[in-house]
N, C-alpha and C. Protein backbone atom coordinates (compact mmCIF):
# COMPACT_ATOMS: atom_id res chain seq x y z
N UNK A 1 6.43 30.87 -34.33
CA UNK A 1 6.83 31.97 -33.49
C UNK A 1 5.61 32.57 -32.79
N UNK A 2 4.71 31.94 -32.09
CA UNK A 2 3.47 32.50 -31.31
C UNK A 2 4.41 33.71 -30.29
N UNK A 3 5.08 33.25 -30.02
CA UNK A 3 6.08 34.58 -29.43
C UNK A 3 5.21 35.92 -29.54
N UNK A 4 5.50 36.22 -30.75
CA UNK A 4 5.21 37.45 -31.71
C UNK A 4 3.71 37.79 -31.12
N UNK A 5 3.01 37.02 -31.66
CA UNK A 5 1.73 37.22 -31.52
C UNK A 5 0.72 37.39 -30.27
N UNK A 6 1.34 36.63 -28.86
CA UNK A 6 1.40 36.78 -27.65
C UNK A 6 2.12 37.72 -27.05
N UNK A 7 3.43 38.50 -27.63
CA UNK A 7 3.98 39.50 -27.01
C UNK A 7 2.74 40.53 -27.67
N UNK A 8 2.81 40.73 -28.93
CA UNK A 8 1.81 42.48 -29.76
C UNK A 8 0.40 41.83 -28.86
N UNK A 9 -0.48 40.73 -29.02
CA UNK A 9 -1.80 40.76 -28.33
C UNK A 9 -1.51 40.95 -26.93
N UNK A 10 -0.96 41.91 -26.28
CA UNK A 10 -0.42 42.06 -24.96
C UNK A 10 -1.60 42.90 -24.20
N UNK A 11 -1.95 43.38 -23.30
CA UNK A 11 -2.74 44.63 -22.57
C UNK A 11 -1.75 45.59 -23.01
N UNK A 12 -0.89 46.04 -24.03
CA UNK A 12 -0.02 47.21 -23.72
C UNK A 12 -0.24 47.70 -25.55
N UNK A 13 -0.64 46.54 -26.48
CA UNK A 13 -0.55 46.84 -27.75
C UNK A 13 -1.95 46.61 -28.40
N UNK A 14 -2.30 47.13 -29.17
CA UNK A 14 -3.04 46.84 -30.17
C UNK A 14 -3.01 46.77 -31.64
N UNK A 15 -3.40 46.18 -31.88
CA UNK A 15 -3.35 46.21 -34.25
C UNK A 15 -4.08 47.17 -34.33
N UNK A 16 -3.83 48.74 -35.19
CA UNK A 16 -4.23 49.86 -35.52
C UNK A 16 -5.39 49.90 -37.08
N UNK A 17 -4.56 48.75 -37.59
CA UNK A 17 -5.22 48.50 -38.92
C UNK A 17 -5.91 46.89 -39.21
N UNK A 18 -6.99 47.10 -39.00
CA UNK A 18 -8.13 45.54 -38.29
C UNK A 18 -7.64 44.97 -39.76
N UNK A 19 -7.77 45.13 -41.01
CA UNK A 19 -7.81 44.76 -42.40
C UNK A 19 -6.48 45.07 -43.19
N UNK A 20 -5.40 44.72 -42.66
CA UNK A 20 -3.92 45.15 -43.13
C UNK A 20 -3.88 44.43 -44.08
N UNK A 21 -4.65 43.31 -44.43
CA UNK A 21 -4.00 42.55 -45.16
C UNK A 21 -3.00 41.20 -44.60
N UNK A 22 -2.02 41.41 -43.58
CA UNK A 22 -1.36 40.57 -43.03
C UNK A 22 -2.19 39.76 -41.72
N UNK A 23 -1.96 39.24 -41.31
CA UNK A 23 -2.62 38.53 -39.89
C UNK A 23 -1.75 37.92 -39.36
N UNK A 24 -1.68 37.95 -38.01
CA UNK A 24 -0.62 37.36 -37.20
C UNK A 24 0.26 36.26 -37.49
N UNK A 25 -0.71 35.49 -38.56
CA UNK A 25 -0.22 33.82 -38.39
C UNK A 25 0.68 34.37 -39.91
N UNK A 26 0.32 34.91 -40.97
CA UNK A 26 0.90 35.86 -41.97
C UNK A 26 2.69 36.03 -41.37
N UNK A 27 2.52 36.89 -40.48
CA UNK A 27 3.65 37.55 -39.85
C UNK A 27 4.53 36.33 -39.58
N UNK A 28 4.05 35.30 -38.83
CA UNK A 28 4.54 34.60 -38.07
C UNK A 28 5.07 33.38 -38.90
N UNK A 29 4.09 33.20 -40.05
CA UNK A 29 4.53 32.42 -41.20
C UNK A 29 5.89 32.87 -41.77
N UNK A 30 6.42 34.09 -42.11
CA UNK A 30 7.03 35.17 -43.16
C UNK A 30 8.03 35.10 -42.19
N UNK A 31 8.28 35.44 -40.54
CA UNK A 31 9.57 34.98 -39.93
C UNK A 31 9.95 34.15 -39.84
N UNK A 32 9.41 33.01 -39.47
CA UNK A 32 9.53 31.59 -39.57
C UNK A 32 10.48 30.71 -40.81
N UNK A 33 9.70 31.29 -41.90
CA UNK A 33 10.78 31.07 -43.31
C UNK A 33 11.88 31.68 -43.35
N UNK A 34 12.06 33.31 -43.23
CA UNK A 34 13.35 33.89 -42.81
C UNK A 34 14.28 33.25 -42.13
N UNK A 35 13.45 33.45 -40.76
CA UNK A 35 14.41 32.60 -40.28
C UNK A 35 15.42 31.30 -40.47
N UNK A 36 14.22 30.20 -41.07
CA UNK A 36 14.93 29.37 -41.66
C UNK A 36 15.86 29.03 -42.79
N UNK A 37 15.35 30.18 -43.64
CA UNK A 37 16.47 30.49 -44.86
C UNK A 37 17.52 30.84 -44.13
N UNK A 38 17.56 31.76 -43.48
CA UNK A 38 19.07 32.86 -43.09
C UNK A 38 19.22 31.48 -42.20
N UNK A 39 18.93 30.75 -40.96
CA UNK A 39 19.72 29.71 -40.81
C UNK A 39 20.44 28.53 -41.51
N UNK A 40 19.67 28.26 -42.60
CA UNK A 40 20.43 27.19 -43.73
C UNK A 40 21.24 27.66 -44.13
N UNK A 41 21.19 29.52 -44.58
CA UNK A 41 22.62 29.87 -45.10
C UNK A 41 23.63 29.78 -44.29
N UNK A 42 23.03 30.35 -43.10
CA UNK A 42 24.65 30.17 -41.98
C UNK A 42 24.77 29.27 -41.95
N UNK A 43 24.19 28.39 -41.63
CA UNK A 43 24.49 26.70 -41.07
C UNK A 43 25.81 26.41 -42.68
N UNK A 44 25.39 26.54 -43.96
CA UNK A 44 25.91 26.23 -44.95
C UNK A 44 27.52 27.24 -45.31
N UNK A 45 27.30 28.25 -44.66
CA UNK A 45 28.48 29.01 -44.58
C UNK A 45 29.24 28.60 -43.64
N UNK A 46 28.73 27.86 -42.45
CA UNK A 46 29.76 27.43 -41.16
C UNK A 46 30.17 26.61 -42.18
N UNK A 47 29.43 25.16 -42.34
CA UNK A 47 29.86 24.56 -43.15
C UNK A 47 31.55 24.74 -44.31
N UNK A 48 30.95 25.84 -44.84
CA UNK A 48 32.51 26.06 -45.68
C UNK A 48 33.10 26.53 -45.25
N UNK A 49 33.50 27.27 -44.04
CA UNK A 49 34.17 27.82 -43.45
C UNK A 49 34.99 26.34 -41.84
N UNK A 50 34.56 25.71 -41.63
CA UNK A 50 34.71 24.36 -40.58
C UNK A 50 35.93 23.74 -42.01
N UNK A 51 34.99 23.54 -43.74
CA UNK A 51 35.54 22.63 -44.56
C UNK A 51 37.05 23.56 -44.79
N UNK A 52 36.78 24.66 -45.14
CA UNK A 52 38.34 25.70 -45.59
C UNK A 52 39.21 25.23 -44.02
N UNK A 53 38.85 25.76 -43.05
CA UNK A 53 39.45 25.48 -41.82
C UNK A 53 40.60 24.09 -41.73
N UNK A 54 39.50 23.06 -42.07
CA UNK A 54 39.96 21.75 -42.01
C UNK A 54 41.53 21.47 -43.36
N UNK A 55 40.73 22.11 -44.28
CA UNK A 55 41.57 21.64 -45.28
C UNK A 55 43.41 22.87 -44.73
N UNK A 56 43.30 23.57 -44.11
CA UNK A 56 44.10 24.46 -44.16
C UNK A 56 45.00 23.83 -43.12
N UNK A 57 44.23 23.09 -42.23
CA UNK A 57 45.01 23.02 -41.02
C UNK A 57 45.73 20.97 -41.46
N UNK A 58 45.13 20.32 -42.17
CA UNK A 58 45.62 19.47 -43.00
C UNK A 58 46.76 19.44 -43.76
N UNK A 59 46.79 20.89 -44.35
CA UNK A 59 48.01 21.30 -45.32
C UNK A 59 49.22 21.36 -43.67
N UNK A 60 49.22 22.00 -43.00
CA UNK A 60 49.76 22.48 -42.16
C UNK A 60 50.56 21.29 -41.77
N UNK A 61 49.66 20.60 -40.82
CA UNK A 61 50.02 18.80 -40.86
C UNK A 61 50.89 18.47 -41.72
N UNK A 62 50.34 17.49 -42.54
CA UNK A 62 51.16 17.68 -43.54
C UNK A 62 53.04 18.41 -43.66
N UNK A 63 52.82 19.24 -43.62
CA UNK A 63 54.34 20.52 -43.72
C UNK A 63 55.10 19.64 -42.86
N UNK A 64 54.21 19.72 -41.76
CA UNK A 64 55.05 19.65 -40.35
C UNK A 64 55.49 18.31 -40.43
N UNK A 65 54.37 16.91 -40.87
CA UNK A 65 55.09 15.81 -41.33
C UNK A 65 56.34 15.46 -41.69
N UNK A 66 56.24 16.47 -43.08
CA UNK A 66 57.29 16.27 -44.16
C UNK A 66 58.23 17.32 -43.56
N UNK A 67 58.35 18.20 -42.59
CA UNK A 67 59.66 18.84 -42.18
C UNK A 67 60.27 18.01 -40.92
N UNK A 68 59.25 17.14 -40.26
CA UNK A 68 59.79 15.74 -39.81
C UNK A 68 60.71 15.05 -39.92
N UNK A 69 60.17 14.81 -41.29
CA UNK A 69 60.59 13.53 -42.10
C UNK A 69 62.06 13.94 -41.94
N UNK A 70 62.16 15.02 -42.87
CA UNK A 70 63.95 15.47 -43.31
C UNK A 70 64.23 15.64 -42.40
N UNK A 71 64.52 16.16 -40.68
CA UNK A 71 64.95 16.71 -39.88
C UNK A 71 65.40 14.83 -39.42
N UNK A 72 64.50 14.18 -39.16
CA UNK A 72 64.92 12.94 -38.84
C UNK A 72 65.76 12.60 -39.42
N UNK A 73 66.35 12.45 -40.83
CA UNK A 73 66.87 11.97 -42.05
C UNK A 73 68.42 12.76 -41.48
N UNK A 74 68.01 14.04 -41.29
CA UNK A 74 69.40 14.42 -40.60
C UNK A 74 69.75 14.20 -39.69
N UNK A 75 69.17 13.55 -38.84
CA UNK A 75 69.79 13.09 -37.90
C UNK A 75 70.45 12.05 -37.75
N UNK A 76 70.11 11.53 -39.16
CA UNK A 76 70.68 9.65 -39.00
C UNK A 76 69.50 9.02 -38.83
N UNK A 77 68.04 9.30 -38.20
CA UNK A 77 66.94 8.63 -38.02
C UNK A 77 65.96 8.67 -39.02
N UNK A 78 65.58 7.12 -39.22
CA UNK A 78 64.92 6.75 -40.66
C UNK A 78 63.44 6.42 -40.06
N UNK A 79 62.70 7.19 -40.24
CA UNK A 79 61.42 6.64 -39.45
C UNK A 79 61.20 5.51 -40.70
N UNK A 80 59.69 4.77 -39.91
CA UNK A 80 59.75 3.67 -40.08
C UNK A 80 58.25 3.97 -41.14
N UNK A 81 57.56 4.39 -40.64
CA UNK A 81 56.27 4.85 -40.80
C UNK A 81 55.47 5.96 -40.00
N UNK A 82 54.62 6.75 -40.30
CA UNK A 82 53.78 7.75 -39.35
C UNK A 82 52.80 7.09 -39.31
N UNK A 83 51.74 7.59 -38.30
CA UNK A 83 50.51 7.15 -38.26
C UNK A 83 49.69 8.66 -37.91
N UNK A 84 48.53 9.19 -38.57
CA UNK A 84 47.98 10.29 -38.19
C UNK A 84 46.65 10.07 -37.12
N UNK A 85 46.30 10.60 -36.44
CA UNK A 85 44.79 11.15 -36.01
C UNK A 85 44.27 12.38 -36.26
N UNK A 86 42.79 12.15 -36.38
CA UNK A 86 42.21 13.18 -36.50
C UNK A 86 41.35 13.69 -35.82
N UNK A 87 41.35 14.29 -34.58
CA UNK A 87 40.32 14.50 -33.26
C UNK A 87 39.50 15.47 -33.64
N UNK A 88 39.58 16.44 -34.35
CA UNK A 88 38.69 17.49 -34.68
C UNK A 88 39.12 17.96 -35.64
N UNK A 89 38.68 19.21 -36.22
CA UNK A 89 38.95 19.79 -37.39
C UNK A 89 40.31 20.92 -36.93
N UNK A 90 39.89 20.99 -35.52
CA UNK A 90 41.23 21.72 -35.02
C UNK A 90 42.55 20.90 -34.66
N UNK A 91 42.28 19.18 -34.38
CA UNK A 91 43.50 18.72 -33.35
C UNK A 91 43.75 17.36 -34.27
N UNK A 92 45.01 17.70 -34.42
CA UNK A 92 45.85 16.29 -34.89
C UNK A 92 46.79 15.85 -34.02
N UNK A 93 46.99 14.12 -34.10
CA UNK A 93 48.49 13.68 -33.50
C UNK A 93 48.79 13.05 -34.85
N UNK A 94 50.29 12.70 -34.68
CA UNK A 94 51.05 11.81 -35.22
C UNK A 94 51.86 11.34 -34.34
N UNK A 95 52.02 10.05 -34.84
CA UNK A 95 52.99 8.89 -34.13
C UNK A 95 53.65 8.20 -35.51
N UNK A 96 55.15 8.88 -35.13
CA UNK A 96 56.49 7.86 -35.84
C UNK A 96 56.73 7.15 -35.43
N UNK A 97 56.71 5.84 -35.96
CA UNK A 97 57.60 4.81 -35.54
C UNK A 97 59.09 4.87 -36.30
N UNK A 98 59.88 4.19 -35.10
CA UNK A 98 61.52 4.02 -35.32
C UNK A 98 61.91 3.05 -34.87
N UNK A 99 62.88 2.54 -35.80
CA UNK A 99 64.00 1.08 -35.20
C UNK A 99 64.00 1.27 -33.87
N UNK A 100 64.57 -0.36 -33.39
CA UNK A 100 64.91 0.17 -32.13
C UNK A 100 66.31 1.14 -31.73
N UNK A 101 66.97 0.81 -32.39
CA UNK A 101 68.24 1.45 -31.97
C UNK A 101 68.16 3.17 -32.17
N UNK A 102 67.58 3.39 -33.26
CA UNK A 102 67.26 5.08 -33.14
C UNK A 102 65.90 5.35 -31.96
N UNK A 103 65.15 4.41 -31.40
CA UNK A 103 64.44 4.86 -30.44
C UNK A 103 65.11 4.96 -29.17
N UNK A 104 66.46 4.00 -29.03
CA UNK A 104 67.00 4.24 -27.72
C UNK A 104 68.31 5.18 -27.81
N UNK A 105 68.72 6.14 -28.97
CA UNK A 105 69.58 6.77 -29.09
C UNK A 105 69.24 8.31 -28.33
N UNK A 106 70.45 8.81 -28.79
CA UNK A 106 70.57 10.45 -28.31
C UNK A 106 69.95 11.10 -29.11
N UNK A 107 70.05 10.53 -30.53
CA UNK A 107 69.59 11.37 -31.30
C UNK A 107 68.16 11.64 -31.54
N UNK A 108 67.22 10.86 -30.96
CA UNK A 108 65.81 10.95 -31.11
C UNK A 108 65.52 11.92 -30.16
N UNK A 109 66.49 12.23 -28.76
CA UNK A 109 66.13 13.50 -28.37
C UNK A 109 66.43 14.57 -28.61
N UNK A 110 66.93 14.95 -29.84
CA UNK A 110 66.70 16.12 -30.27
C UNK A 110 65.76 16.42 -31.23
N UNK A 111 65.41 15.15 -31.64
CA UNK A 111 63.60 14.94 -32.19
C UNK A 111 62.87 16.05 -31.53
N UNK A 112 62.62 14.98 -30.33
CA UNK A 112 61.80 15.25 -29.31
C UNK A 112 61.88 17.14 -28.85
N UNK A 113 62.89 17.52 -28.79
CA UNK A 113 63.19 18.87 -28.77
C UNK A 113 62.60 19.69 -29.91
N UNK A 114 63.28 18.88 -31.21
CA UNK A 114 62.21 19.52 -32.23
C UNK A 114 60.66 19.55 -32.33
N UNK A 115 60.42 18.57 -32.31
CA UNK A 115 58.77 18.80 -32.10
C UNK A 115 58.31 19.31 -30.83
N UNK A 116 58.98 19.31 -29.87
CA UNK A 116 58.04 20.02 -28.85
C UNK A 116 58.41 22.07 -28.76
N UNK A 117 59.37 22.22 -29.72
CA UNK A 117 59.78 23.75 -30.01
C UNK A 117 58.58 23.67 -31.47
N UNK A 118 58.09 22.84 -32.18
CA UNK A 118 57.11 23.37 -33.19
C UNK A 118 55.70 23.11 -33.01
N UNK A 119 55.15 22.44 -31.50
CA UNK A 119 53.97 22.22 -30.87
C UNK A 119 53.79 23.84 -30.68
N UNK A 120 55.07 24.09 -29.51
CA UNK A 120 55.14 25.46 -29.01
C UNK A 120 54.26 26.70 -29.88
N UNK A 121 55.20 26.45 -30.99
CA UNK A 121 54.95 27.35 -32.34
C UNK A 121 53.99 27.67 -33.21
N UNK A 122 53.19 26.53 -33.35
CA UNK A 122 51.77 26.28 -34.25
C UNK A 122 50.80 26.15 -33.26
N UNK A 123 50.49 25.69 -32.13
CA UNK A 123 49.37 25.29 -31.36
C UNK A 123 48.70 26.68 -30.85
N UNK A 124 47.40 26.52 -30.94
CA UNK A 124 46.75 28.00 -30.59
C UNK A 124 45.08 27.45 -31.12
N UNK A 125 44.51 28.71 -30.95
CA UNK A 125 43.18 28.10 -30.86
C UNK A 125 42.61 27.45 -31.93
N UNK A 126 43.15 27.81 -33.43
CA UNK A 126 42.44 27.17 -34.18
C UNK A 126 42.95 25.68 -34.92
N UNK A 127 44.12 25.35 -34.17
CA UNK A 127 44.71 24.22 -34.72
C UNK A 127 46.11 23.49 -33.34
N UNK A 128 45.66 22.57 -33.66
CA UNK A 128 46.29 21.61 -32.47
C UNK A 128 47.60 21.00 -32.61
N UNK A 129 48.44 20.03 -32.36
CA UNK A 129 48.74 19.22 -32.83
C UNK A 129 49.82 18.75 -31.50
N UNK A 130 50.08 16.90 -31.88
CA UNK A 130 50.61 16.63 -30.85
C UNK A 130 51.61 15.11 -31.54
N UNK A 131 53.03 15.67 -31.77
CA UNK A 131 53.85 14.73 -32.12
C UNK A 131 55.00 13.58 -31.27
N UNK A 132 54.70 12.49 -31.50
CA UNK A 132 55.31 11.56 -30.56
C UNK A 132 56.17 10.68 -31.84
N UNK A 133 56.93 9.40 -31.00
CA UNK A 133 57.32 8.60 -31.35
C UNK A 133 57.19 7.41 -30.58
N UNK A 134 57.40 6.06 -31.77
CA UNK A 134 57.32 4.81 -30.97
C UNK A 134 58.01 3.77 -31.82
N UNK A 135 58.82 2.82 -30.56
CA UNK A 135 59.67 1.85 -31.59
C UNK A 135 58.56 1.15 -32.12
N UNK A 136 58.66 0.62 -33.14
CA UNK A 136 58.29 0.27 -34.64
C UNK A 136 58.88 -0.76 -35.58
N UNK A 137 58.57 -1.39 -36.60
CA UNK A 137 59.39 -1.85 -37.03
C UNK A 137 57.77 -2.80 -38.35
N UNK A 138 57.78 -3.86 -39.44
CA UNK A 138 57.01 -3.78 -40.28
C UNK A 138 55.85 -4.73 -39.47
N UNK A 139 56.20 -4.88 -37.77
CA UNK A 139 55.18 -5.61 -37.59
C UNK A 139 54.38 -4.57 -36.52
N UNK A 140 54.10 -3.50 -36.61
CA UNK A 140 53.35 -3.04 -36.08
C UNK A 140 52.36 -3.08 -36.09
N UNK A 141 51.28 -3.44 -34.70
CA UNK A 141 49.95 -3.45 -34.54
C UNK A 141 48.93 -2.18 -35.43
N UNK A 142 48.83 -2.78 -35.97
CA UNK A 142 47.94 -1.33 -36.47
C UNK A 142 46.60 -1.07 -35.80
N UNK A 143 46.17 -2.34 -35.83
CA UNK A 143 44.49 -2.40 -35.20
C UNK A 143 44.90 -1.72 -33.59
N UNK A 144 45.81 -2.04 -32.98
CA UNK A 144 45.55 -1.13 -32.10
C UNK A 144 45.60 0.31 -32.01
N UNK A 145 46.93 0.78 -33.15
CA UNK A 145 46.55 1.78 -33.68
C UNK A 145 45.15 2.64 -33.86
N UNK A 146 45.00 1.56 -34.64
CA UNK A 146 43.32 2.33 -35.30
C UNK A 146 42.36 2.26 -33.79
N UNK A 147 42.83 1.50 -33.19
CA UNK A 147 41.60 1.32 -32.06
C UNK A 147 41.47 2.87 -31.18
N UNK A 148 43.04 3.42 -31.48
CA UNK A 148 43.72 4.58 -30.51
C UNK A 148 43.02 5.76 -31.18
N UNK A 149 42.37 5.57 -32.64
CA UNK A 149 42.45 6.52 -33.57
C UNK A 149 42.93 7.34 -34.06
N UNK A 150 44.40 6.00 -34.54
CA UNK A 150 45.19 6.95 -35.20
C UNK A 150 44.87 5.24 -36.80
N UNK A 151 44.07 6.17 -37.68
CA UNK A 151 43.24 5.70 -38.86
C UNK A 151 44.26 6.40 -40.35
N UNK A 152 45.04 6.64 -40.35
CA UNK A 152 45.54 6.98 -41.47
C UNK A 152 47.31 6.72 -40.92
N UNK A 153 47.92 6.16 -42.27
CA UNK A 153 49.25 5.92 -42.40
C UNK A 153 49.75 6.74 -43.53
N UNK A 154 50.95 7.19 -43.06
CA UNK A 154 51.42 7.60 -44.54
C UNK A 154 52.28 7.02 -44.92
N UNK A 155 51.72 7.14 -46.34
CA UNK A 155 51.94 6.72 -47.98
C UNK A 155 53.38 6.68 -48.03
N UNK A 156 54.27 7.45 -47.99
CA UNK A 156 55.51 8.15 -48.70
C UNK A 156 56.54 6.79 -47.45
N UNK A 157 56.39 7.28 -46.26
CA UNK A 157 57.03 6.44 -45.37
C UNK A 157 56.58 4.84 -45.75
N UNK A 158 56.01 4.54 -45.72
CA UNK A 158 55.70 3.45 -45.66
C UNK A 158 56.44 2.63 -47.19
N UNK A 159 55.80 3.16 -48.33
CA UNK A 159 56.85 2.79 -49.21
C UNK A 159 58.51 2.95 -49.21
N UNK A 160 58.88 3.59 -48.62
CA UNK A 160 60.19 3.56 -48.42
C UNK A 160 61.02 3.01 -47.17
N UNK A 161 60.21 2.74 -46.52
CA UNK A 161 60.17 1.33 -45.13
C UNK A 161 60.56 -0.27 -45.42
N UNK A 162 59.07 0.09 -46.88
CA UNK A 162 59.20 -1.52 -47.86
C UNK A 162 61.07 -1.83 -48.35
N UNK A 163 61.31 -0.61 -48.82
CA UNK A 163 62.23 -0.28 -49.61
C UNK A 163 63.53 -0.99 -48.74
N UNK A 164 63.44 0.24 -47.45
CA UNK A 164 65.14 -0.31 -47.18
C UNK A 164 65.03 -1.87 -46.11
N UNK A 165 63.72 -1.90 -45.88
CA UNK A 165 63.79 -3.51 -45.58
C UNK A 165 64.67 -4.35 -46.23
N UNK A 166 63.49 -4.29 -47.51
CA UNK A 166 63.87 -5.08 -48.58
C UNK A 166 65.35 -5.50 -48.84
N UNK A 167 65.98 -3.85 -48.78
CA UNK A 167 67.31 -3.77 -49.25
C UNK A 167 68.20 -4.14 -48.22
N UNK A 168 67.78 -4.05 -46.60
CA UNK A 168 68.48 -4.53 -45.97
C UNK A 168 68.70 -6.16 -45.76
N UNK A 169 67.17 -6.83 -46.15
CA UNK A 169 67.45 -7.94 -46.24
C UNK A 169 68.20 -9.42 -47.08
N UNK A 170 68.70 -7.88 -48.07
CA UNK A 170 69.29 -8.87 -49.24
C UNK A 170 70.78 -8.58 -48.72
């Protein structure tokens, strides 16, 4: 911080006490560490505060997933699988996949109604989100998926995808 020491050695200031004990580089040493402490703490408090953020707005996700899920289920529409992204700590998508026949029905637009009345509802500055659909079925590209960055599938759908395959194919 020569700052310091170039602003006080100014034509306007002088050191009153020649033998203080401290010396400029003293001073300049002693802010310098301050400074850097009180920045590691903030930096380490953003830190948990970005991590609480994240985890909160995850849970949220999540909800909205699983109030998805059932709202589809009432409708007669069996998704197939989700796929999540994660763009920031503020912005998620998901993409359902669906048969074809529930992707070309009536009833997926009142999906579509639903999620775009709970985009409405949750989206604001500290959390995003953006829900779609796409026909689907167990041969979905994933790598392009992932290429899209959408890097996470869920668990719950997907085993129960296996399921009524299975069961439909017997």
């Amino acid at each position: 911080m020569k700052i310091i020491s170039d602003s006080i050695n100014s034509e306007n200031w002088e050191e009153t006490i020649a033998n203080s004990g401290f010396s400029f580089s003293d001073v300049e040493t002693f802010i310098n560490e301050s400074y850097n402490r009180g920045y590691k703490a903030k930096d380490e408090e953003m830190k948990a505060e970005l991590k609480n953020l994240f985890t909160l707005n995850m849970l949220q996700t999540n909800q909205i997933a699983e109030q998805l899920i059932i709202y589809l289920n009432e409708l007669g529409i069996q998704p197939l699988s989700a796929y999540l992204k994660i763009e920031s700590v503020f912005s998620f998508s998901l993409i359902f996949t669906v048969n074809l026949n529930d992707y070309i029905s009536d009833r997926l637009l009142k999906a579509y109604d639903w999620t775009s009345d709970m985009e409405m509802k949750v989206n604001g500055r500290n959390y995003t989100i953006d829900l779609s659909f796409m026909h689907g079925d167990e041969n979905v590209d994933t790598e392009s998926l992932n290429s899209d960055g959408f890097r996470f599938k869920h668990k719950k759908l997907n085993e129960n995808a296996k399921q009524e395959i299975t069961r439909t194919a017997q």
